[in-house]
C-alpha atoms as a PDB file:
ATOM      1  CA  UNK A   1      -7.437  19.424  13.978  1.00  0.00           C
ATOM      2  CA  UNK A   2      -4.918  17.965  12.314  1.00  0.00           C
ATOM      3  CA  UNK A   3      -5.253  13.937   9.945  1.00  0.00           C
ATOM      4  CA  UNK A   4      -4.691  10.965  12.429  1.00  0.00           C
ATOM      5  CA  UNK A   5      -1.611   9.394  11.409  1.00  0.00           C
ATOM      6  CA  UNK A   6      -1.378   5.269  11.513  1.00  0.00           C
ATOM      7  CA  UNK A   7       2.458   3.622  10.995  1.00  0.00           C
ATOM      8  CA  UNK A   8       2.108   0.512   8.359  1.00  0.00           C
ATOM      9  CA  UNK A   9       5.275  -1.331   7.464  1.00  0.00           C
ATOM     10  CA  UNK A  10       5.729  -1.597   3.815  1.00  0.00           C
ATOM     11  CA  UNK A  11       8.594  -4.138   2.380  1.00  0.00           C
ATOM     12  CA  UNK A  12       9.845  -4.575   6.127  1.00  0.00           C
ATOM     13  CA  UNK A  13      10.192  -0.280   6.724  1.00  0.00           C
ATOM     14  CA  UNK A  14       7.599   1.551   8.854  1.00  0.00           C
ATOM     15  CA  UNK A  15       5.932   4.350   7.386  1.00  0.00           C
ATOM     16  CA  UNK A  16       3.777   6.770   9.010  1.00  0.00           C
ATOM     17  CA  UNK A  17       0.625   8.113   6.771  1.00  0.00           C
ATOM     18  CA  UNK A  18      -2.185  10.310   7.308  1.00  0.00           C
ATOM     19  CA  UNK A  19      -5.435   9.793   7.757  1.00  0.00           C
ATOM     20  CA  UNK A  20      -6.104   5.708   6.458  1.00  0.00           C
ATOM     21  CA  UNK A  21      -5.344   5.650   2.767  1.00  0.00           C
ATOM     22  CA  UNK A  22      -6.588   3.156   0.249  1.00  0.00           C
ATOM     23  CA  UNK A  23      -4.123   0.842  -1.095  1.00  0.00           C
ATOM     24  CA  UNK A  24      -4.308   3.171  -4.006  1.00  0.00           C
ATOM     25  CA  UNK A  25      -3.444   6.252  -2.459  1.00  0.00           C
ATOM     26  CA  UNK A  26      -0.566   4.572  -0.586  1.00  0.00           C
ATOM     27  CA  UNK A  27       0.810   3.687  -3.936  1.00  0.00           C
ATOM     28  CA  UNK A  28       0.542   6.883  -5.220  1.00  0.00           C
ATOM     29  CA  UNK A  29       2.658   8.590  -2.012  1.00  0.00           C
ATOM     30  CA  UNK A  30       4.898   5.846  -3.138  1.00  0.00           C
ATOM     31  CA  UNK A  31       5.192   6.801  -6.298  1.00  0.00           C
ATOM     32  CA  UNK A  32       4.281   3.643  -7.542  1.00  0.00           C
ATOM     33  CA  UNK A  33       2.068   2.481 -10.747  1.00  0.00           C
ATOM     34  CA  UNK A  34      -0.967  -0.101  -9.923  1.00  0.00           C
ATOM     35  CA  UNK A  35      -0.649  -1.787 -13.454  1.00  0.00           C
ATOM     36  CA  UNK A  36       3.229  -2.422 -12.410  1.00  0.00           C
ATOM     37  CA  UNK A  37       2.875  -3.622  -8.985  1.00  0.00           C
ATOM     38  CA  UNK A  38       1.562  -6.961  -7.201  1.00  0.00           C
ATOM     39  CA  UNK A  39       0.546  -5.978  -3.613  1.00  0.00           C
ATOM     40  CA  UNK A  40      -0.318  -7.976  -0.267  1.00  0.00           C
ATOM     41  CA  UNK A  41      -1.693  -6.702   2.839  1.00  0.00           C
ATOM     42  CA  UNK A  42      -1.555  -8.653   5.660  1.00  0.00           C
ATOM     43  CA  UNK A  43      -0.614 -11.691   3.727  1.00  0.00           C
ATOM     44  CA  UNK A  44      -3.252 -11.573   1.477  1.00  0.00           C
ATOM     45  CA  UNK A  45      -3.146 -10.498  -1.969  1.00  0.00           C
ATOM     46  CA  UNK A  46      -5.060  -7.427  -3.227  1.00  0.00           C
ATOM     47  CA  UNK A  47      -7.017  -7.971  -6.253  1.00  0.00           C
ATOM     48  CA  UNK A  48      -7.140  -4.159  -8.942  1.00  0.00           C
ATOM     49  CA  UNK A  49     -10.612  -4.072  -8.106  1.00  0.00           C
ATOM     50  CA  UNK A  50     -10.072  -3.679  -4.620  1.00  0.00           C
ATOM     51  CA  UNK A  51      -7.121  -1.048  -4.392  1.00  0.00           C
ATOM     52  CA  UNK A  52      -9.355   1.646  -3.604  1.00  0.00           C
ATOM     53  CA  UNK A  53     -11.824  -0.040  -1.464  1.00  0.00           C
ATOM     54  CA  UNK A  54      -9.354  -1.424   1.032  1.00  0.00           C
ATOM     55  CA  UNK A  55      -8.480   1.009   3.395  1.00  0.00           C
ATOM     56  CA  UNK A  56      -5.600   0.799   5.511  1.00  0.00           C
ATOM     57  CA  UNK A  57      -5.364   0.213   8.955  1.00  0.00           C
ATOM     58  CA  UNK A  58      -2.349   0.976  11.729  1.00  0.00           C
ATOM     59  CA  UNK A  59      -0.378  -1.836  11.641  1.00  0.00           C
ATOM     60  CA  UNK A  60      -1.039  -3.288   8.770  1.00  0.00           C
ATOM     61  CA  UNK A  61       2.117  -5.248   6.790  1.00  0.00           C
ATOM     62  CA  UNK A  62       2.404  -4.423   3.059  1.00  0.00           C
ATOM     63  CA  UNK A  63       4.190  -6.216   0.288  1.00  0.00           C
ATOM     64  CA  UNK A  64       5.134  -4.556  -2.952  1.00  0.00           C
ATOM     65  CA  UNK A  65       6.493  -6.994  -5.987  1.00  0.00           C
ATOM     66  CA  UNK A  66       7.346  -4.705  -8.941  1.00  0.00           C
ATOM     67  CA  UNK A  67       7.487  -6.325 -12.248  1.00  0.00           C
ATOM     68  CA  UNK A  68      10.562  -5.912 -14.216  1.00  0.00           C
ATOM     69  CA  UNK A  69      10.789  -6.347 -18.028  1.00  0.00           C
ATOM     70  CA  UNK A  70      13.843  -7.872 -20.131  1.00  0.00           C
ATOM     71  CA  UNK A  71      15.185 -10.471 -20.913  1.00  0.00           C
END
């Protein structure tokens, strides 16, 4: 039998994912670094402690701010 899927929209796009990832995992299928990245869910930001004990729900609304360097 084949991973649920659940659809969470992630800087205003849907994406469909399988199974209910951590907020880690979805940042790795986004090919995204933690240290790099400032990430909401739902409105509420996620603390580096928590990005791979908060698991995903369908749904869900996800904000990624990367940090960019220069000057």
């Amino acid at each position: 039998m084949p991973n649920p899927t659940i659809t969470v929209t992630v800087n205003g796009a849907e994406r469909t994912v399988e199974g209910r990832p951590s907020v880690r995992e979805l940042l790795g299928l986004l090919d995204l670094d933690p240290r790099q990245v400032v990430v909401e869910v739902n409105r509420e930001i996620v603390r580096r402690p928590a990005l791979d004990t908060l698991s995903l729900a369908d749904g869900d609304r996800v904000e990624v701010v990367h940090f960019v360097g220069g000057g």
